[in-house]
PDB file of N, CA and C in Angstrom:
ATOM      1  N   UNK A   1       0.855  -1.166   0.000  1.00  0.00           N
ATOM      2  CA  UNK A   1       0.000   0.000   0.000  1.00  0.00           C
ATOM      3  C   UNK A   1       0.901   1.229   0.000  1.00  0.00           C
ATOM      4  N   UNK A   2       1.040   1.790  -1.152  1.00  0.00           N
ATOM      5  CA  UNK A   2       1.574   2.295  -1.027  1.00  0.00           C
ATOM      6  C   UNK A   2       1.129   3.980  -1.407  1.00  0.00           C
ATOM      7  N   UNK A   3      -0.070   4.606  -1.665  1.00  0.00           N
ATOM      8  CA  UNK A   3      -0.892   5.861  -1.401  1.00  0.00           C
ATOM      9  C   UNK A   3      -1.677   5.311  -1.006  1.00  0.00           C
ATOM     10  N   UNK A   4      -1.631   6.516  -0.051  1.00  0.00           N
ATOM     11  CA  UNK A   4      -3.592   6.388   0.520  1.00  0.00           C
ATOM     12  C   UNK A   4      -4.217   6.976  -0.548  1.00  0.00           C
ATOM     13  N   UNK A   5      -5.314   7.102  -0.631  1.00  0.00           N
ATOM     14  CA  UNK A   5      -6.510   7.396  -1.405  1.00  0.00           C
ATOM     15  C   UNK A   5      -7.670   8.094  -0.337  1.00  0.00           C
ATOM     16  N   UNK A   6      -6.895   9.518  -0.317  1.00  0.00           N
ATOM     17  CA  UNK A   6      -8.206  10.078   0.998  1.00  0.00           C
ATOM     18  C   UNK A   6      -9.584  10.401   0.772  1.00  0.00           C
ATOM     19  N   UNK A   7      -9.765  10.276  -0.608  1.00  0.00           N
ATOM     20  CA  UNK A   7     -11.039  10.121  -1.052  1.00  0.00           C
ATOM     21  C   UNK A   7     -11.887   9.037  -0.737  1.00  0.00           C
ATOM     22  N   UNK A   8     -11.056   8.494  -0.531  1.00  0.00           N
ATOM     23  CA  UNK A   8     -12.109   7.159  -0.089  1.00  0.00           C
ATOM     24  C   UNK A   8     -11.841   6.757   1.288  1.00  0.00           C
ATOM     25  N   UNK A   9     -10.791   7.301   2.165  1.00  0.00           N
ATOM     26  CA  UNK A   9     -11.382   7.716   3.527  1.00  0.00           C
ATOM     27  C   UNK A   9     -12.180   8.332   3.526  1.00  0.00           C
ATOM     28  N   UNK A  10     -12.465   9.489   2.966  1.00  0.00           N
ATOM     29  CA  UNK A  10     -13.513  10.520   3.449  1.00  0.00           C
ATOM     30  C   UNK A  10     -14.774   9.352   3.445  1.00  0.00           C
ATOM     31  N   UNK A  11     -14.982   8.909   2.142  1.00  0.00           N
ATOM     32  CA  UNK A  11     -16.078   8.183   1.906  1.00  0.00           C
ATOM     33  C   UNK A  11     -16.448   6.791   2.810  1.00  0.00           C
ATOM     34  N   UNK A  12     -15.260   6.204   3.254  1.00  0.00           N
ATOM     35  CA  UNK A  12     -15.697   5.229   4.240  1.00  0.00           C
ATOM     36  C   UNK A  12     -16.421   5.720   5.512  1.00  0.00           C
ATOM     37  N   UNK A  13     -15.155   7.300   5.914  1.00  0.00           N
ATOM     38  CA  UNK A  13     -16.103   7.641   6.903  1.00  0.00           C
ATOM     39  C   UNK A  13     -17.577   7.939   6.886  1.00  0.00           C
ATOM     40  N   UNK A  14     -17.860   8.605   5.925  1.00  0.00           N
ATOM     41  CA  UNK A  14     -19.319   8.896   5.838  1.00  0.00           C
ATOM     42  C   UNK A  14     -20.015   7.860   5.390  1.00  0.00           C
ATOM     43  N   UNK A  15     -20.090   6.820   5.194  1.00  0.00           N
ATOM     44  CA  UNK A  15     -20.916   5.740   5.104  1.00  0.00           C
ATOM     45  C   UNK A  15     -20.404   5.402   6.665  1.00  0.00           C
ATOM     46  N   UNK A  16     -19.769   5.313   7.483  1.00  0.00           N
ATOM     47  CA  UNK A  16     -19.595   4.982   8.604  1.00  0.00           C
ATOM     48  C   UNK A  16     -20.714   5.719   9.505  1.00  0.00           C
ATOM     49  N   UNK A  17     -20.642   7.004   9.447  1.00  0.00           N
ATOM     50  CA  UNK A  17     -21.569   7.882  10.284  1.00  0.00           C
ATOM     51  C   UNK A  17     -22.511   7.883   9.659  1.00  0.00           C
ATOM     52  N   UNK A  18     -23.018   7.114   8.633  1.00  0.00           N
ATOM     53  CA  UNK A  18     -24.567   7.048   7.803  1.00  0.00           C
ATOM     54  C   UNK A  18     -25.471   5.515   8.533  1.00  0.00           C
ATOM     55  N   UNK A  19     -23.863   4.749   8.808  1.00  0.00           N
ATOM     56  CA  UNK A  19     -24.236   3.228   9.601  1.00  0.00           C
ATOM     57  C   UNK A  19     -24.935   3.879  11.054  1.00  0.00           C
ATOM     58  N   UNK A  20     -23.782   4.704  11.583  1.00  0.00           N
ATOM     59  CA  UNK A  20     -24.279   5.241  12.973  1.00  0.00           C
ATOM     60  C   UNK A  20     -25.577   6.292  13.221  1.00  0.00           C
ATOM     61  N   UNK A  21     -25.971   6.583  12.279  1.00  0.00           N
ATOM     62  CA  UNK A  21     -27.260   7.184  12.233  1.00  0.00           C
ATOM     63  C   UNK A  21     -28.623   6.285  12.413  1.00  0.00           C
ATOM     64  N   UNK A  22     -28.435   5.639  11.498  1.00  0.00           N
ATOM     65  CA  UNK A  22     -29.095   4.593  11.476  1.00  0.00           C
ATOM     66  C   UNK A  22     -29.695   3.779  12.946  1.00  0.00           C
ATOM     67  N   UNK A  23     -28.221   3.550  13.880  1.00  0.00           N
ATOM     68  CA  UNK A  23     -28.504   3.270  15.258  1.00  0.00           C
ATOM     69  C   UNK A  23     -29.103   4.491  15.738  1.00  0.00           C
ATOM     70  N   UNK A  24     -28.895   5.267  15.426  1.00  0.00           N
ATOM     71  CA  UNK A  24     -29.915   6.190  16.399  1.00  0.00           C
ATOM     72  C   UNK A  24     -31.156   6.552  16.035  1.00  0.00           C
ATOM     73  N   UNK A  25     -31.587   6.662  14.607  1.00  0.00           N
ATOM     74  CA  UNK A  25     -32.685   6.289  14.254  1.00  0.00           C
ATOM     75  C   UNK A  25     -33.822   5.520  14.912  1.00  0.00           C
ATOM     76  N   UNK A  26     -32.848   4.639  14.631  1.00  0.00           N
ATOM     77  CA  UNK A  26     -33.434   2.609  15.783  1.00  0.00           C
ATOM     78  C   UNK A  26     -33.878   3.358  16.873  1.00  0.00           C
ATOM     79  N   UNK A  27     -32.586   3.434  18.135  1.00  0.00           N
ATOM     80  CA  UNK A  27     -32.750   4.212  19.165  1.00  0.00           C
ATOM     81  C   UNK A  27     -33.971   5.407  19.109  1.00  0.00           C
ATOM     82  N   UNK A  28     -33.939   5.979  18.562  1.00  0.00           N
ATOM     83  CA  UNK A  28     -35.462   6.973  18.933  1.00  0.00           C
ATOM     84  C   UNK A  28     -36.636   6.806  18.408  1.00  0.00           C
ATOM     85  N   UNK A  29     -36.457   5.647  17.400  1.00  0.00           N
ATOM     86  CA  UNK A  29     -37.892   4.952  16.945  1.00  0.00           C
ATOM     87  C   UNK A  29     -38.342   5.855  15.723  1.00  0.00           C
ATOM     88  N   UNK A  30     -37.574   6.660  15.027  1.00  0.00           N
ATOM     89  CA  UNK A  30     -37.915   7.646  13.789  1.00  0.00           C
ATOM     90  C   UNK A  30     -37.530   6.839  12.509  1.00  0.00           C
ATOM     91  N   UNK A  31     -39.266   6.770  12.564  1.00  0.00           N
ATOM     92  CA  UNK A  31     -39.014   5.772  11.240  1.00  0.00           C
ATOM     93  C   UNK A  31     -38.504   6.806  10.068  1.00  0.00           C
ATOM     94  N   UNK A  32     -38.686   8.134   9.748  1.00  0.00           N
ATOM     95  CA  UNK A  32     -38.159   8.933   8.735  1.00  0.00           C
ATOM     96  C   UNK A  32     -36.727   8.941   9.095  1.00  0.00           C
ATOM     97  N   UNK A  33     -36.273   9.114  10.041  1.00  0.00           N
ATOM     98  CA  UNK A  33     -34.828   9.175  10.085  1.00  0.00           C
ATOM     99  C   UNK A  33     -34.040   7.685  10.020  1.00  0.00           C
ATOM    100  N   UNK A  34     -34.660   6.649  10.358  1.00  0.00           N
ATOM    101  CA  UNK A  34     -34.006   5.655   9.552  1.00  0.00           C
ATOM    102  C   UNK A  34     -34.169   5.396   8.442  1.00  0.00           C
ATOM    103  N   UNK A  35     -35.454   5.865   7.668  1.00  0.00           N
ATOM    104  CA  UNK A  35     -34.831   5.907   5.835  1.00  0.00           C
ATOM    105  C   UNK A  35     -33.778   6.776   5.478  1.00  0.00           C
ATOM    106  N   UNK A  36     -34.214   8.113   6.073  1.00  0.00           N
ATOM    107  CA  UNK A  36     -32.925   8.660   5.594  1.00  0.00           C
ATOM    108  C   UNK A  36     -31.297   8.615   5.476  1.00  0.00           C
ATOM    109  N   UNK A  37     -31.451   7.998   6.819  1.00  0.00           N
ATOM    110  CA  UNK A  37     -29.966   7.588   6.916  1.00  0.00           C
ATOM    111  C   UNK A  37     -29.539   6.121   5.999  1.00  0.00           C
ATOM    112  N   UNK A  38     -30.834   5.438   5.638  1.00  0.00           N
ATOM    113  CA  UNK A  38     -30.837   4.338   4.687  1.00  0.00           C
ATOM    114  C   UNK A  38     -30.022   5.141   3.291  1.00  0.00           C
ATOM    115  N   UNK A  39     -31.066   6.118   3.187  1.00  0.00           N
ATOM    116  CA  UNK A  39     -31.055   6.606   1.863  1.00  0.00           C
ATOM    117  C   UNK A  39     -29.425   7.294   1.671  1.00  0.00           C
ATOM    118  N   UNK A  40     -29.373   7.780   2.616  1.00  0.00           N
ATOM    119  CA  UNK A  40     -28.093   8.583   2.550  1.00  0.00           C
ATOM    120  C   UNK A  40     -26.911   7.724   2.641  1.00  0.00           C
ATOM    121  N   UNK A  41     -26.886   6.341   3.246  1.00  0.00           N
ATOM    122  CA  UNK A  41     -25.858   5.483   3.396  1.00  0.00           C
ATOM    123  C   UNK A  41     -25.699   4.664   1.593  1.00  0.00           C
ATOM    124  N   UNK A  42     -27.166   4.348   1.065  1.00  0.00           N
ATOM    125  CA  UNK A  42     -27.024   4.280  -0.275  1.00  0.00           C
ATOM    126  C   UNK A  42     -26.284   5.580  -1.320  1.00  0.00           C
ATOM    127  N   UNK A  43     -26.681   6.760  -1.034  1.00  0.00           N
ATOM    128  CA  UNK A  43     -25.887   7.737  -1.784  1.00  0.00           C
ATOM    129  C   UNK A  43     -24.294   7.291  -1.688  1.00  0.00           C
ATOM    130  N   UNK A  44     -24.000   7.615  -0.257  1.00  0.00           N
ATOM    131  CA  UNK A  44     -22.342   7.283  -0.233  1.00  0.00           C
ATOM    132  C   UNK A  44     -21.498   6.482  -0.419  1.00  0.00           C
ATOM    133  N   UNK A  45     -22.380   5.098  -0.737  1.00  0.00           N
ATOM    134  CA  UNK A  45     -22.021   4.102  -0.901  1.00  0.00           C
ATOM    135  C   UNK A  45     -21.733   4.116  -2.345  1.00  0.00           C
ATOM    136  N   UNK A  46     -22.913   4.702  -3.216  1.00  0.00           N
ATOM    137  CA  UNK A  46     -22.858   4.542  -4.631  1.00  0.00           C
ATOM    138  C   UNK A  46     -22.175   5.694  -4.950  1.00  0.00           C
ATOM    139  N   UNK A  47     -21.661   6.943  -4.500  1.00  0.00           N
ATOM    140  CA  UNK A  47     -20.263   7.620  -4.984  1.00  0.00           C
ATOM    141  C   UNK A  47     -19.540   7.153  -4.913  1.00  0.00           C
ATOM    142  N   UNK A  48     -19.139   6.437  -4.011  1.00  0.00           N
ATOM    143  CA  UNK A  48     -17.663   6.016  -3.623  1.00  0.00           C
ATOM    144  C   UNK A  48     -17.437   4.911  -4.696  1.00  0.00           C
ATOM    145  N   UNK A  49     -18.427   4.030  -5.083  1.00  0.00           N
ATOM    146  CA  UNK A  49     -18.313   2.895  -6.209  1.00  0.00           C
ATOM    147  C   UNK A  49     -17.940   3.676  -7.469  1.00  0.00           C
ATOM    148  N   UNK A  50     -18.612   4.948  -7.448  1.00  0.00           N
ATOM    149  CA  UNK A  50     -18.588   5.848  -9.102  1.00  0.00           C
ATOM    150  C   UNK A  50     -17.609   6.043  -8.827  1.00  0.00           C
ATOM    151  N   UNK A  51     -17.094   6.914  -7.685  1.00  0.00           N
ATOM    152  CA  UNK A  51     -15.697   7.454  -8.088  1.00  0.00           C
ATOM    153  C   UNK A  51     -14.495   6.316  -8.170  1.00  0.00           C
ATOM    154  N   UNK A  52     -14.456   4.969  -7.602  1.00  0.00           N
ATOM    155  CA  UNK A  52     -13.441   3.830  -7.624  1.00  0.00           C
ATOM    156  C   UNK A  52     -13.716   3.405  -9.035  1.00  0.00           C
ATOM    157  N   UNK A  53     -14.869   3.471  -9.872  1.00  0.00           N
ATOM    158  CA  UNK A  53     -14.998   3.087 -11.154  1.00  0.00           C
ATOM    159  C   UNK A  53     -13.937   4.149 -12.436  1.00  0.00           C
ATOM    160  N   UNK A  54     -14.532   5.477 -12.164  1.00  0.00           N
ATOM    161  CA  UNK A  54     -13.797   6.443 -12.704  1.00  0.00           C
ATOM    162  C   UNK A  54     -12.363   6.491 -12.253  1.00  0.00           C
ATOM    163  N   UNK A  55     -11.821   6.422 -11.262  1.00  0.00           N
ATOM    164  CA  UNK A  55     -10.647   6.595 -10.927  1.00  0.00           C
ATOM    165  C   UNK A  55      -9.723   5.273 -12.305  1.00  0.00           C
ATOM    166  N   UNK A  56     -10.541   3.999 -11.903  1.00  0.00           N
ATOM    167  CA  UNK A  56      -9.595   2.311 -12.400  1.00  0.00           C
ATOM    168  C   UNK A  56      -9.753   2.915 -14.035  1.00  0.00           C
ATOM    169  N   UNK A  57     -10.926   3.341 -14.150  1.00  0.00           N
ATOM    170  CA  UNK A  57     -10.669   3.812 -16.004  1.00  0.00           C
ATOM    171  C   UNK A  57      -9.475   5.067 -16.594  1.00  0.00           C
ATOM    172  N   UNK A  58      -9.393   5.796 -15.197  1.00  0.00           N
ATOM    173  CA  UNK A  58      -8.527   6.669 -15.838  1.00  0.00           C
ATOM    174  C   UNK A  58      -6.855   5.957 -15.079  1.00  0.00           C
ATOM    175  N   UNK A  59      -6.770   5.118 -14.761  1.00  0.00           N
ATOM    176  CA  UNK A  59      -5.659   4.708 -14.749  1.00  0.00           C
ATOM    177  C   UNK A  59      -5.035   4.950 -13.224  1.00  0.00           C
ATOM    178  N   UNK A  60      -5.557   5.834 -12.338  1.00  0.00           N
ATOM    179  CA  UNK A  60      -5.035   5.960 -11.282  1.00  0.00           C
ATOM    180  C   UNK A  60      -4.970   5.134  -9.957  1.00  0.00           C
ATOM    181  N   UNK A  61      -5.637   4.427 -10.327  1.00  0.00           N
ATOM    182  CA  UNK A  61      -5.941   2.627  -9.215  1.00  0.00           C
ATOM    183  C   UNK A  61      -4.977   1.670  -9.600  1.00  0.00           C
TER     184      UNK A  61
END
């Protein structure tokens, strides 16, 4: 391993704190706030795939 790729720290983290939303969601019983944090853990999930897709095509992976 030899670069990090802080782009995709950033992005783990925020699917990380999209996981931890989610528990608190649970925790306060808001069913809107556990879609959202559904929804929002799907967004970050599916940038981070676009941008690892775009990155391997342009050669930098």
């Amino acid at each position: 391993m030899k670069n990090i790729k802080w782009i995709f720290v950033l992005y783990a983290l925020a699917a990380l704190a999209s996981m931890v939303l989610i528990g608190f969601a649970i925790g306060a019983k808001s069913i809107l706030g556990i879609i959202g944090a559904i929804v929002l853990l799907c967004a970050v999930m599916g940038f981070g795939f676009k941008t690892k897709k775009a990155m391997r095509d342009k050669g930098y992976l």
